[in-house]
Protein backbone atom coordinates (compact mmCIF):
# COMPACT_ATOMS: atom_id res chain seq x y z
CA UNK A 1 1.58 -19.96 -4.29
CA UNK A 2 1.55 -19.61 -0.36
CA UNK A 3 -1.27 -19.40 1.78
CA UNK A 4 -1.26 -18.27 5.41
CA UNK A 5 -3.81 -17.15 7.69
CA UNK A 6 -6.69 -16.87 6.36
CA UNK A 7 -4.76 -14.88 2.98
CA UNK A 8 -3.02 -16.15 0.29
CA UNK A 9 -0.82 -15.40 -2.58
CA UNK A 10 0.27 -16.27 -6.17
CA UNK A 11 3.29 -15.80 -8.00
CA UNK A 12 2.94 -15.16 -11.86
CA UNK A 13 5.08 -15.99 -14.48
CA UNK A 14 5.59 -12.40 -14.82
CA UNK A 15 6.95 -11.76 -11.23
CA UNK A 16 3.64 -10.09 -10.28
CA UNK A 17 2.63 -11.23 -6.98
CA UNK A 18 -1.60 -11.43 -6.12
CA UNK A 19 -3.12 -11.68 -2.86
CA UNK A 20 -6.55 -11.97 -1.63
CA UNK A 21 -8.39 -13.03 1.75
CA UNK A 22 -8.21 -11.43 4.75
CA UNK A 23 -6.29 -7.48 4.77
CA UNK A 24 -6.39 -6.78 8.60
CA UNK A 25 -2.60 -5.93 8.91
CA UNK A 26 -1.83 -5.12 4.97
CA UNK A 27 -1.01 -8.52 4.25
CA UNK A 28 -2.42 -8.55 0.50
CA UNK A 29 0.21 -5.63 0.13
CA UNK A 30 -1.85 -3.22 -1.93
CA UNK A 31 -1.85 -0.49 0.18
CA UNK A 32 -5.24 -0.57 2.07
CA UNK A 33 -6.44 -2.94 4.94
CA UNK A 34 -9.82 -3.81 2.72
CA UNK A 35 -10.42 -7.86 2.26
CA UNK A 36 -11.03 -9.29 -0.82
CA UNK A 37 -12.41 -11.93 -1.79
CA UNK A 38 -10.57 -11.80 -5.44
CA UNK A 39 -6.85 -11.53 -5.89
CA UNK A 40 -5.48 -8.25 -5.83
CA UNK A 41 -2.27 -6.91 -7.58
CA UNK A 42 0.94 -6.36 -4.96
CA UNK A 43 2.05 -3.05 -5.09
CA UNK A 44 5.54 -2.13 -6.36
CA UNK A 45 6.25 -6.28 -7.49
CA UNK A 46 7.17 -7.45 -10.64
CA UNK A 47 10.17 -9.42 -10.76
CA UNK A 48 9.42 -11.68 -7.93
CA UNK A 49 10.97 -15.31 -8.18
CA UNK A 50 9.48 -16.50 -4.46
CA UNK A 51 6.74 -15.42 -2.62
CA UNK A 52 6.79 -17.46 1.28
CA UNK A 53 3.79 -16.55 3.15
CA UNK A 54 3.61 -16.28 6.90
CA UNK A 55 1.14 -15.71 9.11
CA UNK A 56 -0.10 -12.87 8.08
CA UNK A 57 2.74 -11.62 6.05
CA UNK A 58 4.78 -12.32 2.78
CA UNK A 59 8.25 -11.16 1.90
CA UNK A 60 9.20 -11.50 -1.74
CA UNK A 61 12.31 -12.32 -2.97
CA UNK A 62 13.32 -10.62 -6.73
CA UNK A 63 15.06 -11.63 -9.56
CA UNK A 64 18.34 -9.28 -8.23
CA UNK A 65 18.65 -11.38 -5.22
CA UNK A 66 16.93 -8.41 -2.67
CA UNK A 67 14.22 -9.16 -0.06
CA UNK A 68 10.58 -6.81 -0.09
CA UNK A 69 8.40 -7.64 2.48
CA UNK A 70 4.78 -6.97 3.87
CA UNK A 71 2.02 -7.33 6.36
CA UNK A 72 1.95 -7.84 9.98
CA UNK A 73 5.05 -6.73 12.04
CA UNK A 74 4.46 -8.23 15.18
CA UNK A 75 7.44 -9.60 16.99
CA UNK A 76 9.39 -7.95 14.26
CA UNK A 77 8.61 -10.53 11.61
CA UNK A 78 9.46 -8.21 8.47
CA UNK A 79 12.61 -7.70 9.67
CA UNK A 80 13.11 -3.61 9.05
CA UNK A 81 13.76 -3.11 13.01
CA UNK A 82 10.61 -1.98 13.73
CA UNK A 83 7.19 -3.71 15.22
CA UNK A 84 4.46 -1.58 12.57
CA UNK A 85 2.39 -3.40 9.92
CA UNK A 86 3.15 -2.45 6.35
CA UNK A 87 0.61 -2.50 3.94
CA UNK A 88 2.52 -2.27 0.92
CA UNK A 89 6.02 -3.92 0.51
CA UNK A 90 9.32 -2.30 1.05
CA UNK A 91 12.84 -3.19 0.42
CA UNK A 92 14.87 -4.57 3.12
CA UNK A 93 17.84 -2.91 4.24
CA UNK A 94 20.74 -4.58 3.93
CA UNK A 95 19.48 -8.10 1.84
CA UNK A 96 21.11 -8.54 -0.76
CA UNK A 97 22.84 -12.16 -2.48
CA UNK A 98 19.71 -13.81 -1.21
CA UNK A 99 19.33 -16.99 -2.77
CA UNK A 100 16.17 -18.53 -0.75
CA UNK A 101 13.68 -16.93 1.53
CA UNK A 102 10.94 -19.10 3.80
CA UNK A 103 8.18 -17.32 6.04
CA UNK A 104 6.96 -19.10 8.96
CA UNK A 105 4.13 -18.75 11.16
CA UNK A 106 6.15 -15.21 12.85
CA UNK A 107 9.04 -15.18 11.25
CA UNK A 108 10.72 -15.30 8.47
CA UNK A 109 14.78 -16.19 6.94
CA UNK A 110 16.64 -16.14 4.06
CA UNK A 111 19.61 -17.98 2.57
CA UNK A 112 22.51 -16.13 1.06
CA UNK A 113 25.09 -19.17 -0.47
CA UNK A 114 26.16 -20.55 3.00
CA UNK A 115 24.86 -19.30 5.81
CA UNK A 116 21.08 -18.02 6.87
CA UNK A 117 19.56 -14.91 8.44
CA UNK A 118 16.42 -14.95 10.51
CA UNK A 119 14.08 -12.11 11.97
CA UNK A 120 10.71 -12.35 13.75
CA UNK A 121 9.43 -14.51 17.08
CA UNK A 122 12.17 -16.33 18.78
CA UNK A 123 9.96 -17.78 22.13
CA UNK A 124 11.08 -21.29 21.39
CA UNK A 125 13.99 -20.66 19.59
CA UNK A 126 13.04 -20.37 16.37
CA UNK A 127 15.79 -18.02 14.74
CA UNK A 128 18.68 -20.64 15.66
CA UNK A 129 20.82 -17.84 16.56
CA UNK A 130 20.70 -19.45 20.52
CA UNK A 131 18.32 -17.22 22.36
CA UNK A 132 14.77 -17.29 23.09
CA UNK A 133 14.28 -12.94 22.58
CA UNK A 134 12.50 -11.98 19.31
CA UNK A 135 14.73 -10.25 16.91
CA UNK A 136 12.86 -7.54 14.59
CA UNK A 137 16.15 -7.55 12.78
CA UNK A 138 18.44 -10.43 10.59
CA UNK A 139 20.25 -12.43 13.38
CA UNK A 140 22.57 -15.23 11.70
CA UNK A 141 21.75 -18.64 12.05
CA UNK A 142 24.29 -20.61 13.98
CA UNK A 143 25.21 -23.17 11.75
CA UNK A 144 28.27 -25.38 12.22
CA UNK A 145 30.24 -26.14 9.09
């Protein structure tokens, strides 16, 4: 279970993920920017093994080790090189071996074995790749061994 802004989400045994709360940017991931007040089903989830939620966005990471994620895109928090909110989850290009995933307030990273990958809002230097400049793609984590 996560809860971010106002929105949260559950993860069932099943690996189908439920949102409910506030839909302003798609972050319940059902396809429609409609609140509600009861959980509704995640489109196109069901072998989720996390669910971090951000903001107002969740990514979802599967049971095969890939990344789908959904909800508000701004400073590139999704991580598909784009700014636009997604109401309904899509696969991330490119993810695959992840072994952990975390969402923060506007961003979000993942852990593949050894190293880490982060995307979204950078102003204080959140991604740890050395900058300050949002990334609305997977910059690596500067990590020394």
């Amino acid at each position: 279970m996560g809860t971010g802004d106002r929105f949260a989400c559950a993860l069932a045994a099943t690996g189908i993920v439920r949102c409910w709360g506030d839909n302003a940017s798609g972050q319940l991931g059902n396809g429609t920017t409609t609140d509600s007040s009861t959980p509704v089903v995640v489109s196109g989830i069901s072998t989720a093994t996390q669910i971090p939620v951000g903001k107002e966005h969740s990514c979802a990471r599967l049971n095969d080790s890939t990344v789908k994620c959904w909800g508000n895109n701004g400073t590139g928090r999704l991580g598909n090189g784009s700014t636009l909110d997604y109401s309904t989850p899509f696969a991330l290009s490119g993810v695959t071996g992840a072994s952990s995933i975390s969402a923060g307030w506007f961003g979000t990273c993942i852990g593949t074995g050894p190293s880490a990958s982060c995307w979204g809002g950078n102003g204080k230097g959140e991604l740890g790749n050395g900058s300050t400049t949002d990334s609305n793609t997977a910059v690596k984590v500067l990590v020394t061994p």
